[in-house]
C-alpha atoms as a PDB file:
ATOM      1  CA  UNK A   1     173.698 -96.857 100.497  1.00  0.00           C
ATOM      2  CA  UNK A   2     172.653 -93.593 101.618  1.00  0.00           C
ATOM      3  CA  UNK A   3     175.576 -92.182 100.488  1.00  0.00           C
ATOM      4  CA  UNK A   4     174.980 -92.690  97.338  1.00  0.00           C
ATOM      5  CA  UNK A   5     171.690 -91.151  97.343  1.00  0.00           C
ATOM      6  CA  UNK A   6     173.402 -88.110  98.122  1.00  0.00           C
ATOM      7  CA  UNK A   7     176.201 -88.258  95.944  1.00  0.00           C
ATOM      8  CA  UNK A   8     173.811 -89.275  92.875  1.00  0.00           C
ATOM      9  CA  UNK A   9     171.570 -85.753  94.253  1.00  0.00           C
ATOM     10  CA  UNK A  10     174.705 -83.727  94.076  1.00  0.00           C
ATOM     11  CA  UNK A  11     175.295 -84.849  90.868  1.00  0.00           C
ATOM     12  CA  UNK A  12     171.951 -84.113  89.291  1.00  0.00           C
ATOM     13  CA  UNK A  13     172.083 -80.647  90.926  1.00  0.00           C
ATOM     14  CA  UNK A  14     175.722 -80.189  89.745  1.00  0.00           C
ATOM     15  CA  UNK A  15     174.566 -81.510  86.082  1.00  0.00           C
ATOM     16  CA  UNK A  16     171.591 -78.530  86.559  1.00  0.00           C
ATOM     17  CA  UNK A  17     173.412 -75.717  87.322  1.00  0.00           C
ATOM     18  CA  UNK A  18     175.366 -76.373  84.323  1.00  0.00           C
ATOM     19  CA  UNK A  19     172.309 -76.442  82.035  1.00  0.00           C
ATOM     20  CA  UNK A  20     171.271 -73.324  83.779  1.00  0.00           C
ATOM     21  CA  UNK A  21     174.198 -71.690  83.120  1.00  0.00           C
ATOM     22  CA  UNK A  22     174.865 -72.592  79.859  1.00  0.00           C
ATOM     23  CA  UNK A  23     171.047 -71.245  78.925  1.00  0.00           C
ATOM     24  CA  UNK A  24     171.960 -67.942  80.856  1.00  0.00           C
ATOM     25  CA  UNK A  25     174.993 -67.061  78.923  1.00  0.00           C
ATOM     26  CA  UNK A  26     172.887 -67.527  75.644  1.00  0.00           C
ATOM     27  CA  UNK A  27     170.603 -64.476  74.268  1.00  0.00           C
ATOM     28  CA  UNK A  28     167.261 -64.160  74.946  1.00  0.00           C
ATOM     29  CA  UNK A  29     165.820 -62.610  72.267  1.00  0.00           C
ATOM     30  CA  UNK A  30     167.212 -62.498  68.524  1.00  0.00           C
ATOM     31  CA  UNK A  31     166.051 -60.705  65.566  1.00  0.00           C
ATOM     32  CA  UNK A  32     165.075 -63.950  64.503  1.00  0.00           C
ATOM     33  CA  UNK A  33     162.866 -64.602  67.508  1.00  0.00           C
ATOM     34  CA  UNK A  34     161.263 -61.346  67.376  1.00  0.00           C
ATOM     35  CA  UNK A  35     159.987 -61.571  63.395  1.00  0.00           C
ATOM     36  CA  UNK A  36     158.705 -65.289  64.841  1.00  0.00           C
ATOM     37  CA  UNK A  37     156.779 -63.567  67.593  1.00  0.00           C
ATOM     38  CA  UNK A  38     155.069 -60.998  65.033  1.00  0.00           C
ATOM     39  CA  UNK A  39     154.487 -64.300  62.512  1.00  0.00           C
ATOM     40  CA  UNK A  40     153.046 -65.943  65.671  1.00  0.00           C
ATOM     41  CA  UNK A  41     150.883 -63.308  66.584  1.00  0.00           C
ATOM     42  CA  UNK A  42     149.864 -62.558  63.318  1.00  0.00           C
ATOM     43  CA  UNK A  43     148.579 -65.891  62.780  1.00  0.00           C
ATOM     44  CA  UNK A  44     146.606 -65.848  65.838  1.00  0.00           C
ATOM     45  CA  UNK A  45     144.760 -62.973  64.798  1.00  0.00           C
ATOM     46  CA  UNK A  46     144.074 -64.931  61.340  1.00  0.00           C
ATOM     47  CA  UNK A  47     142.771 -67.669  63.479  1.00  0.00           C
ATOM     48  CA  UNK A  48     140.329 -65.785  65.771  1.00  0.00           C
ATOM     49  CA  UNK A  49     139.003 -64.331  62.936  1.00  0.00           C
ATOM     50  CA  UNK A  50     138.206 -67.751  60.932  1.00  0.00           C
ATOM     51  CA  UNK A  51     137.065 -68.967  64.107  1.00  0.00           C
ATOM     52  CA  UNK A  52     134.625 -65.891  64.273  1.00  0.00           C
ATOM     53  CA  UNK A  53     133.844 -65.810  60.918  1.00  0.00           C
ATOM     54  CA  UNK A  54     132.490 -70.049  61.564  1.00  0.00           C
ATOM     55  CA  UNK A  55     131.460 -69.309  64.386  1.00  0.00           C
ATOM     56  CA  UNK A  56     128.853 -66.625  62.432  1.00  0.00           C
ATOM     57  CA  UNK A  57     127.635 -69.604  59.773  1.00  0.00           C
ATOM     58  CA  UNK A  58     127.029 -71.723  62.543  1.00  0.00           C
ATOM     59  CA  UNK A  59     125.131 -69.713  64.392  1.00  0.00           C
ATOM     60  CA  UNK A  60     123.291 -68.050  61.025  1.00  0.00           C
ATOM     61  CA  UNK A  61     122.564 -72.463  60.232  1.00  0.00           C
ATOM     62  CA  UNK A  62     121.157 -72.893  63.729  1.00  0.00           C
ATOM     63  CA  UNK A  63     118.733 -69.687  63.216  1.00  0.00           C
END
């Protein structure tokens, strides 16, 4: 019974290494990934203003 344990544990650690190396032989960063990051940021920006800018009517409402 115990043996098992540890043979199922090997396995799960054997089955992770793979994913780990399979994920570290793949790039990191693409072109494609970098024009998401600017879209990404981009958009945040957009939102922190709209949030400011309701922020403003709310407050200008409660005055």
């Amino acid at each position: 019974m115990e043996n098992e344990r540890v043979i199922s544990a090997i396995g799960r650690i054997e089955r992770a290494l793979s994913r780990i190396e399979t994920a570290k032989s793949k790039p990191v960063l693409s072109e494609q990934d970098e024009s998401l990051d600017r879209r990404h940021t981009a958009l945040k920006q957009e939102m922190q203003q709209a949030i400011e800018t309701i922020d403003g009517l709310i407050a200008k409402q409660g005055s």
